[in-house]
Protein backbone atom coordinates (compact mmCIF):
# COMPACT_ATOMS: atom_id res chain seq x y z
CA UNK A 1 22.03 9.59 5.83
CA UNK A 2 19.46 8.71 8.35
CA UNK A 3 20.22 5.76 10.81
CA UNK A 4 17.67 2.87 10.42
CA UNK A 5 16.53 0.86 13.47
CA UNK A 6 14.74 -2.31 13.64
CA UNK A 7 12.35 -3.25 16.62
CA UNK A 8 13.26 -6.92 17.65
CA UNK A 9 9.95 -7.82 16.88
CA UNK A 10 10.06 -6.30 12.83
CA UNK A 11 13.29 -8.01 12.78
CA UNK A 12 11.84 -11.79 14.12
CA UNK A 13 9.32 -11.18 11.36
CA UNK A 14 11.32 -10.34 8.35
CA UNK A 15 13.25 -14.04 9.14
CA UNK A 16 9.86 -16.00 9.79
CA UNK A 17 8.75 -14.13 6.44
CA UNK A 18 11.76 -14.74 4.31
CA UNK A 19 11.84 -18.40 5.84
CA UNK A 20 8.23 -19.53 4.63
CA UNK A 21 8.96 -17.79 1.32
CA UNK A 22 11.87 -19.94 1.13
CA UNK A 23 9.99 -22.88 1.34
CA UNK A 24 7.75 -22.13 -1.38
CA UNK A 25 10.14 -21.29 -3.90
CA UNK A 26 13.79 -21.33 -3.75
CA UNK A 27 15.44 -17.64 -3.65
CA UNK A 28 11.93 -16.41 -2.81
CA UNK A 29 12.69 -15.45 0.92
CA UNK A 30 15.79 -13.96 -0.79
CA UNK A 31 13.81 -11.63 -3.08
CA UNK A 32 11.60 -10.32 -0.42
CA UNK A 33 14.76 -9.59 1.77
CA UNK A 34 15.90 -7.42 -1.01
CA UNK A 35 12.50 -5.68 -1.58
CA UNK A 36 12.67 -4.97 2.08
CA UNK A 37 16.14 -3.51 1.78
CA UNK A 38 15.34 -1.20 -1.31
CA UNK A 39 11.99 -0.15 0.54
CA UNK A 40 14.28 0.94 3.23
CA UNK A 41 16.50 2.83 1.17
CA UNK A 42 13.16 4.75 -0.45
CA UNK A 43 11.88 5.34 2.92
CA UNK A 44 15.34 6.38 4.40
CA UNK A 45 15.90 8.59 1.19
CA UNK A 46 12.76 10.76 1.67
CA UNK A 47 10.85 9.11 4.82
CA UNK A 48 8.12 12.11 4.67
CA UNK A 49 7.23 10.76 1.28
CA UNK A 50 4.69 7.60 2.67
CA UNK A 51 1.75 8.49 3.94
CA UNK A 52 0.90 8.54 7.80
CA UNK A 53 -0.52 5.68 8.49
CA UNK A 54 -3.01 5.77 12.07
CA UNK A 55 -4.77 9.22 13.03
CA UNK A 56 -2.78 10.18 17.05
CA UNK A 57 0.46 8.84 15.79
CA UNK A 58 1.85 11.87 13.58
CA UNK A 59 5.46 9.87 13.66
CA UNK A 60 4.38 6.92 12.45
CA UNK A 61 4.70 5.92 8.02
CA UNK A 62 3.72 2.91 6.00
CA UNK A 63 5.23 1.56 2.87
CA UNK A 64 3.34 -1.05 1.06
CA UNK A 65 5.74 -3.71 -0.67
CA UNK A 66 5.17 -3.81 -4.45
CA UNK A 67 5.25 -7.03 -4.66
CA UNK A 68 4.72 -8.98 -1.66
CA UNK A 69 1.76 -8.49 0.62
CA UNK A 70 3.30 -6.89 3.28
CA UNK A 71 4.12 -3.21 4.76
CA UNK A 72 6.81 -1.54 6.24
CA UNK A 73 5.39 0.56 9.57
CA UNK A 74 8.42 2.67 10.88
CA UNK A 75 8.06 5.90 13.08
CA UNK A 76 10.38 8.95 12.44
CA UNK A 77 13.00 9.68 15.62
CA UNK A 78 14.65 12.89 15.93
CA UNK A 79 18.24 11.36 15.19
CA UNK A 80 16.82 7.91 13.17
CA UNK A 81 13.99 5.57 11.47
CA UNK A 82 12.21 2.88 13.59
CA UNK A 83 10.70 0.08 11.77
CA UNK A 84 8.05 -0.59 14.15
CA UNK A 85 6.84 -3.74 11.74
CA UNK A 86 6.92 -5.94 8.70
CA UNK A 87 3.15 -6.46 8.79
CA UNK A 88 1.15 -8.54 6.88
CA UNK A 89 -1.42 -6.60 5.24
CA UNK A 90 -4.05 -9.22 5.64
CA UNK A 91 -3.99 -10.28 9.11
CA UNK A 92 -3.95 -9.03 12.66
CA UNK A 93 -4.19 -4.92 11.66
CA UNK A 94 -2.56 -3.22 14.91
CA UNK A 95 -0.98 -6.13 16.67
CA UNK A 96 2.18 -3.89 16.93
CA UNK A 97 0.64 -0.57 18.41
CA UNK A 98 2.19 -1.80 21.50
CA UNK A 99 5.97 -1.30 19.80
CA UNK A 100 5.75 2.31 19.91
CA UNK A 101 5.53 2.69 23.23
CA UNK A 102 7.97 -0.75 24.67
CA UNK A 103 11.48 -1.16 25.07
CA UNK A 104 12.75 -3.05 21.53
C-alpha cells in the first residue's frame, strides 16, 4: 500500500473544515472526516484514476468530494501520496500552488 502524507497546511484545513461543520449540525464535521478518509483510500487504491488537475504539474490529482464541496489536491511521490490540499471548490482557486514547492 502506498504511504499517504499530509502537508501541514491540508491537515490545518481538514480541522477548521470539520470544526465549522460541527457547528452546523452535530456529527457533520464527523461525516466529512470520514468522506475524506474513504476518498483517501480511493485515491491511495488507484491514485492514477483522478484526473490531473493544472497543465505543468504532471504529479499533481484532484478528487472532488461527493458530497461536500470540497477537493482533495495530492501530488504522486516516487515512494508516497502528498495531499497538497483540502480545497474549497468555491473560493481562492490556487492558493496552495505554493505547497508543492515548500517545506510541509
Amino acid at each position: 500500500m502506498i504511504d499517504v502524507q499530509f502537508h501541514g497546511g491540508a491537515r490545518g484545513e481538514l480541522l477548521r473544515a470539520s470544526r465549522w461543520y460541527e457547528k452546523r449540525r452535530a456529527n457533520l464535521g464527523t461525516e466529512l472526516r470520514l468522506e475524506v478518509e474513504d476518498a483517501i483510500k480511493a485515491l491511495v487504491s488507484r491514485p492514477e484514476t483522478w484526473p490531473r488537475f493544472m497543465m505543468g504539474r504532471p504529479e499533481l490529482h484532484r478528487f472532488l468530494l461527493p458530497r461536500f464541496p470540497f477537493a482533495i489536491l495530492y501530488a504522486l511521490r516516487d515512494d508516497h501520496v502528498l495531499i497538497v490540499a483540502l480545497a474549497h471548490t468555491s473560493r481562492k482557486p490556487g492558493y496552495w500552488l505554493k505547497r508543492l514547492t515548500a517545506p510541509r
